[in-house]
N, C-alpha and C. Protein backbone atom coordinates (compact mmCIF):
# COMPACT_ATOMS: atom_id res chain seq x y z
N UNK A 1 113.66 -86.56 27.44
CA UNK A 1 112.76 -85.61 26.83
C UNK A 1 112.59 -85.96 25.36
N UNK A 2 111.11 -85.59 24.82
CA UNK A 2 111.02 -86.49 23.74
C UNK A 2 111.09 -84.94 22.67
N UNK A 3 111.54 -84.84 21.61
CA UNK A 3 111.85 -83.75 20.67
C UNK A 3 110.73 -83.93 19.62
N UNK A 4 110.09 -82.83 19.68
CA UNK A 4 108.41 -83.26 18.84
C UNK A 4 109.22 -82.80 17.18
N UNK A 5 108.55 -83.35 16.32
CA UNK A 5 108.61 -82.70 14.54
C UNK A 5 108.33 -81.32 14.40
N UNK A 6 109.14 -80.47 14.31
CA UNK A 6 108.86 -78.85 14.01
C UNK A 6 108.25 -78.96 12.65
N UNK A 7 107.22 -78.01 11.81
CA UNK A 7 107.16 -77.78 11.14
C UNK A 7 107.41 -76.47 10.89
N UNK A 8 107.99 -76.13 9.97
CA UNK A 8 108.47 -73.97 9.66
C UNK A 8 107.11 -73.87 9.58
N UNK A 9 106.86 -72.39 9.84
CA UNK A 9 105.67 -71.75 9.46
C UNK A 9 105.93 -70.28 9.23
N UNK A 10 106.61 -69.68 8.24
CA UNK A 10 106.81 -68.54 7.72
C UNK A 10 108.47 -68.46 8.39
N UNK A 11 108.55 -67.29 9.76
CA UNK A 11 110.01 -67.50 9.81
C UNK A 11 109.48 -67.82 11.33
N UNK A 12 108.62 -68.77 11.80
CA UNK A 12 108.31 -69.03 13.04
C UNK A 12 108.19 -70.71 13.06
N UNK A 13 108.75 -71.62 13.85
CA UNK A 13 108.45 -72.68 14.07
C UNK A 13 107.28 -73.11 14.97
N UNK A 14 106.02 -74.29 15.16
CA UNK A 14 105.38 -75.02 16.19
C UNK A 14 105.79 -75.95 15.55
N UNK A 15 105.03 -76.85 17.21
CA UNK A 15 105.26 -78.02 17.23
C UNK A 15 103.78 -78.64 16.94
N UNK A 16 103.76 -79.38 16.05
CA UNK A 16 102.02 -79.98 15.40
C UNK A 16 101.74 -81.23 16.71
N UNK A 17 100.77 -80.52 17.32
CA UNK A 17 99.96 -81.59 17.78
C UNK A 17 98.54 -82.44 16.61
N UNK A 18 98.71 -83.44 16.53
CA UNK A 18 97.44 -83.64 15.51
C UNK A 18 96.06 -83.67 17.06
N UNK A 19 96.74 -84.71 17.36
CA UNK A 19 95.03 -84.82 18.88
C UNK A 19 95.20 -83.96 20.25
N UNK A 20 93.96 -83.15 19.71
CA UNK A 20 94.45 -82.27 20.90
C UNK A 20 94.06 -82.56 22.25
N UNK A 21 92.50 -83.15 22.29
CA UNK A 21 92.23 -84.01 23.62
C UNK A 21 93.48 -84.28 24.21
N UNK A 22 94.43 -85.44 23.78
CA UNK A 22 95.50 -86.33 24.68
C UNK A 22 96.58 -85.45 24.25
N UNK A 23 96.66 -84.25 23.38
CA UNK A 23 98.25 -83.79 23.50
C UNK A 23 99.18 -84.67 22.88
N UNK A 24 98.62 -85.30 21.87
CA UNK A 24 99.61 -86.41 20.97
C UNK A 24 100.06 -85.53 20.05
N UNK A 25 101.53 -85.13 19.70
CA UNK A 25 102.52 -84.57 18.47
C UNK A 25 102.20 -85.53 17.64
N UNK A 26 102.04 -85.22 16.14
CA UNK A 26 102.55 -85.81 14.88
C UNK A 26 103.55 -86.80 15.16
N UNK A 27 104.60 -86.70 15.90
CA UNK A 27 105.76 -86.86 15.74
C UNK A 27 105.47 -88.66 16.54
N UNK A 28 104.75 -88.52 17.59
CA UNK A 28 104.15 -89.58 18.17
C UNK A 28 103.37 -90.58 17.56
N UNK A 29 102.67 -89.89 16.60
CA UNK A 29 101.94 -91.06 15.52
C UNK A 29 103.03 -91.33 14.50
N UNK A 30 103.57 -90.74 13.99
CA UNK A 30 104.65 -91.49 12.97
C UNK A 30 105.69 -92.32 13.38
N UNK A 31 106.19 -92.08 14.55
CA UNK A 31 106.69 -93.21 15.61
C UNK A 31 105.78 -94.52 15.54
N UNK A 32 104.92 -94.31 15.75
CA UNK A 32 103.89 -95.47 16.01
C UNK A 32 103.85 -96.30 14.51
N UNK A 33 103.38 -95.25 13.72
CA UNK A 33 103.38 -96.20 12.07
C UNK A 33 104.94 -96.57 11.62
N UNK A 34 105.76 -95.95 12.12
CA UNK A 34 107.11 -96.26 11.38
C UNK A 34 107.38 -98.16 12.54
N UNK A 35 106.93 -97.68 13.48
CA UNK A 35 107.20 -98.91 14.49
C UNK A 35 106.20 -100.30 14.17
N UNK A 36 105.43 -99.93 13.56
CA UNK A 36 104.17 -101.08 13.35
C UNK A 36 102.77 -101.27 13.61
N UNK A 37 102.63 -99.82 13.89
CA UNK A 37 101.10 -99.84 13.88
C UNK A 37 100.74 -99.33 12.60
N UNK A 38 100.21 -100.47 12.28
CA UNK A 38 99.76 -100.27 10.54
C UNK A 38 98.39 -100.39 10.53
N UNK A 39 97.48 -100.22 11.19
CA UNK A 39 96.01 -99.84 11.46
C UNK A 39 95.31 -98.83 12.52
N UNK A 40 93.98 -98.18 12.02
CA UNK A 40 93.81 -96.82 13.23
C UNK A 40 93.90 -97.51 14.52
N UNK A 41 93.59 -98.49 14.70
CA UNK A 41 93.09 -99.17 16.27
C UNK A 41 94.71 -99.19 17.03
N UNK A 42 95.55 -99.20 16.26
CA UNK A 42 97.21 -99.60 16.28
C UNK A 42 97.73 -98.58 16.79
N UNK A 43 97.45 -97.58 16.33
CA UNK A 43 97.40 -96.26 16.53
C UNK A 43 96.71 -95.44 17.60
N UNK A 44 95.62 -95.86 17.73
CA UNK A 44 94.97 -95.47 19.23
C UNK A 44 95.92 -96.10 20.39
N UNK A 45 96.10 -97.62 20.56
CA UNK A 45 96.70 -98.28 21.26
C UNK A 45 97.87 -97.78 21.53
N UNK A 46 98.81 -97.05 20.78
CA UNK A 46 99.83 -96.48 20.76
C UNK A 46 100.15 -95.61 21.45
N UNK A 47 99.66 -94.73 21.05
CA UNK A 47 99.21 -93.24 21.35
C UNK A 47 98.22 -92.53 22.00
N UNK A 48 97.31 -93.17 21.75
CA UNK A 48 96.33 -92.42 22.86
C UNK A 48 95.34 -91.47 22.30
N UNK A 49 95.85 -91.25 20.96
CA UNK A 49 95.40 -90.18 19.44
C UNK A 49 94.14 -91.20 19.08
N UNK A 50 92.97 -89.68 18.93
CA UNK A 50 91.74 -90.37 17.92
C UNK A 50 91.14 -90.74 19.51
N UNK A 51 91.38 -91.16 20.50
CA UNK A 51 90.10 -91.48 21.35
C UNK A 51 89.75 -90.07 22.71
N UNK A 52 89.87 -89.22 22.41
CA UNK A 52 89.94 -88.11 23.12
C UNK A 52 88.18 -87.68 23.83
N UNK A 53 88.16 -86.85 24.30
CA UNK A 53 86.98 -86.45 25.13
C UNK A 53 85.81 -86.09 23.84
N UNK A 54 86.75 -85.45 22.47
CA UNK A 54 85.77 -84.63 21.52
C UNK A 54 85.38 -85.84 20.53
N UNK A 55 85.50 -87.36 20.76
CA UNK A 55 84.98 -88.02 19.96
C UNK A 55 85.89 -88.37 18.68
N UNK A 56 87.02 -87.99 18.92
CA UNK A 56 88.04 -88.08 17.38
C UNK A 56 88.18 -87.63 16.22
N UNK A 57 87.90 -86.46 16.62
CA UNK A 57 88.08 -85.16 15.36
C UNK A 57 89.38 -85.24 14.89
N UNK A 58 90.64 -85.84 14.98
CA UNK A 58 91.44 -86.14 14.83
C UNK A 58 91.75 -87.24 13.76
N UNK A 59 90.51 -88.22 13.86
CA UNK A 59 90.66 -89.40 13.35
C UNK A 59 91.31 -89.46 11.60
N UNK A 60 90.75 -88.51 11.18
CA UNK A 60 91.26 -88.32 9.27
C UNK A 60 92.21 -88.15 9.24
N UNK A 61 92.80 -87.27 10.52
CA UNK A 61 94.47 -86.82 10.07
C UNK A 61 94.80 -88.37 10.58
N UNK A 62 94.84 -88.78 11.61
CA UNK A 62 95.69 -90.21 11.59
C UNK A 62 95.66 -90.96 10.43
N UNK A 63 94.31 -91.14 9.92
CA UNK A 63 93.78 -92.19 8.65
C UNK A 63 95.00 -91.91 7.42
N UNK A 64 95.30 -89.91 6.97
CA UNK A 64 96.16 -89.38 6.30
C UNK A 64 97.83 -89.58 6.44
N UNK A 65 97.89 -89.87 7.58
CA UNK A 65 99.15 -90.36 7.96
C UNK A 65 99.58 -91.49 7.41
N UNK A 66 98.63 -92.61 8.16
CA UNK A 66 99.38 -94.14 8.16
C UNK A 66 98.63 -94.29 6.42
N UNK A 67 97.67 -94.04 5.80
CA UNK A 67 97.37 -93.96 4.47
C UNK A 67 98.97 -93.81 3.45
N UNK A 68 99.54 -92.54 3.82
CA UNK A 68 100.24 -92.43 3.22
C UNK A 68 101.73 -92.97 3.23
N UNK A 69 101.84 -93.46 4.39
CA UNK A 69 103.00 -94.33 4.69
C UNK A 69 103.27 -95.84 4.68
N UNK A 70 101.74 -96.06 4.26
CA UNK A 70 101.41 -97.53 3.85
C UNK A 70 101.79 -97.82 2.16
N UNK A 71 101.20 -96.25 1.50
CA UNK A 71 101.64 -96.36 0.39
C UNK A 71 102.87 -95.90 -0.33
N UNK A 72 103.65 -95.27 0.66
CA UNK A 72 104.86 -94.56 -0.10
C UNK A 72 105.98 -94.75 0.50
N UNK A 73 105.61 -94.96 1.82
CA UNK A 73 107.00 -94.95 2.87
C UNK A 73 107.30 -93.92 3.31
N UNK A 74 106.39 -92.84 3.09
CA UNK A 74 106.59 -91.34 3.44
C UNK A 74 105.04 -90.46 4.66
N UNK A 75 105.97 -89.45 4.95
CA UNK A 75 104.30 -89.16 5.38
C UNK A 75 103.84 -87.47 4.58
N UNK A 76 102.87 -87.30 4.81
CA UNK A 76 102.30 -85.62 3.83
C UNK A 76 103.20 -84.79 4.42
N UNK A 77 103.53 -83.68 3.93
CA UNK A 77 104.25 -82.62 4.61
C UNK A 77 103.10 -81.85 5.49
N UNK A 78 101.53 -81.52 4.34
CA UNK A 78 100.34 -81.13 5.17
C UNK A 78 99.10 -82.25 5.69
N UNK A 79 98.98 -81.86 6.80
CA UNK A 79 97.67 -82.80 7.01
C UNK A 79 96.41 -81.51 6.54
N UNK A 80 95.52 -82.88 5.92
CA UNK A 80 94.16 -81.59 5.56
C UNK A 80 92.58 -82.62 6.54
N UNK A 81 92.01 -81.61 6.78
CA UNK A 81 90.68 -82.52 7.50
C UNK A 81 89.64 -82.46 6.22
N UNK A 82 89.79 -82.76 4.75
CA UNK A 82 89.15 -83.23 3.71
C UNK A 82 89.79 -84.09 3.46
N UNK A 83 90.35 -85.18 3.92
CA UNK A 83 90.64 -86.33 3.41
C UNK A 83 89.74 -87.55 3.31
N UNK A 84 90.00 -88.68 2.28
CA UNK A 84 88.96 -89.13 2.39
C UNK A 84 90.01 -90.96 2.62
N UNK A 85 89.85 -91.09 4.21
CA UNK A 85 90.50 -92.28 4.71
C UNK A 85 90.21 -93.46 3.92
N UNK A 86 91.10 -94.45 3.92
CA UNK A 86 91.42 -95.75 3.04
C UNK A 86 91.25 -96.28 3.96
N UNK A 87 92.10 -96.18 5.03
CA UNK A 87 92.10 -97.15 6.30
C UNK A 87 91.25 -97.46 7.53
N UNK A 88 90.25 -97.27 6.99
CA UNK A 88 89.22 -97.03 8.54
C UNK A 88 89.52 -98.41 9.44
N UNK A 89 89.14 -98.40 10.49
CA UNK A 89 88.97 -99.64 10.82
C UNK A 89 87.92 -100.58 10.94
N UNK A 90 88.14 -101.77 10.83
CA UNK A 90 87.17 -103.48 10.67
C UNK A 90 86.60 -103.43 11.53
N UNK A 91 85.11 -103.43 11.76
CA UNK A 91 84.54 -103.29 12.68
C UNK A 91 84.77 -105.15 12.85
């Protein structure tokens, strides 16, 4: 059984799904970037996150993720859907 990333939320815990199409946890994409997917496509391949039925409404929060773990070694505590991705991918 795989143990998803809790985030607190007042005195209540969830568990963050970022893609909700495929039911991918946070916890599943940072697996993926901590393991070596260091591009979105890396990340789809991975996970399954970003190619969902709704077209990848998801896609910024991934971009916010591996963005920030490319540059810090860390990931955001919040994901926001105003981000403005570094990493798109090469067509």
């Amino acid at each position: 059984m795989t143990s998803l990333k809790v985030a607190k939320v007042g005195h209540k815990q969830k568990k963050e799904l970022v893609c909700l199409c495929n039911q991918v946890p946070r916890e599943a994409i940072e697996r993926a970037i901590i393991n070596g997917a260091d591009t979105p496509i890396k990340i789809f391949d991975a996970t399954m996150a970003g190619v969902g039925a709704c077209g990848g409404s998801c896609r910024v929060k991934l971009y916010q993720l591996l963005d920030s773990y490319l540059e810090s070694k860390k990931f955001p505590d919040r994901l926001t859907m105003n981000y403005k991705p570094k990493s798109k991918p090469k067509k």
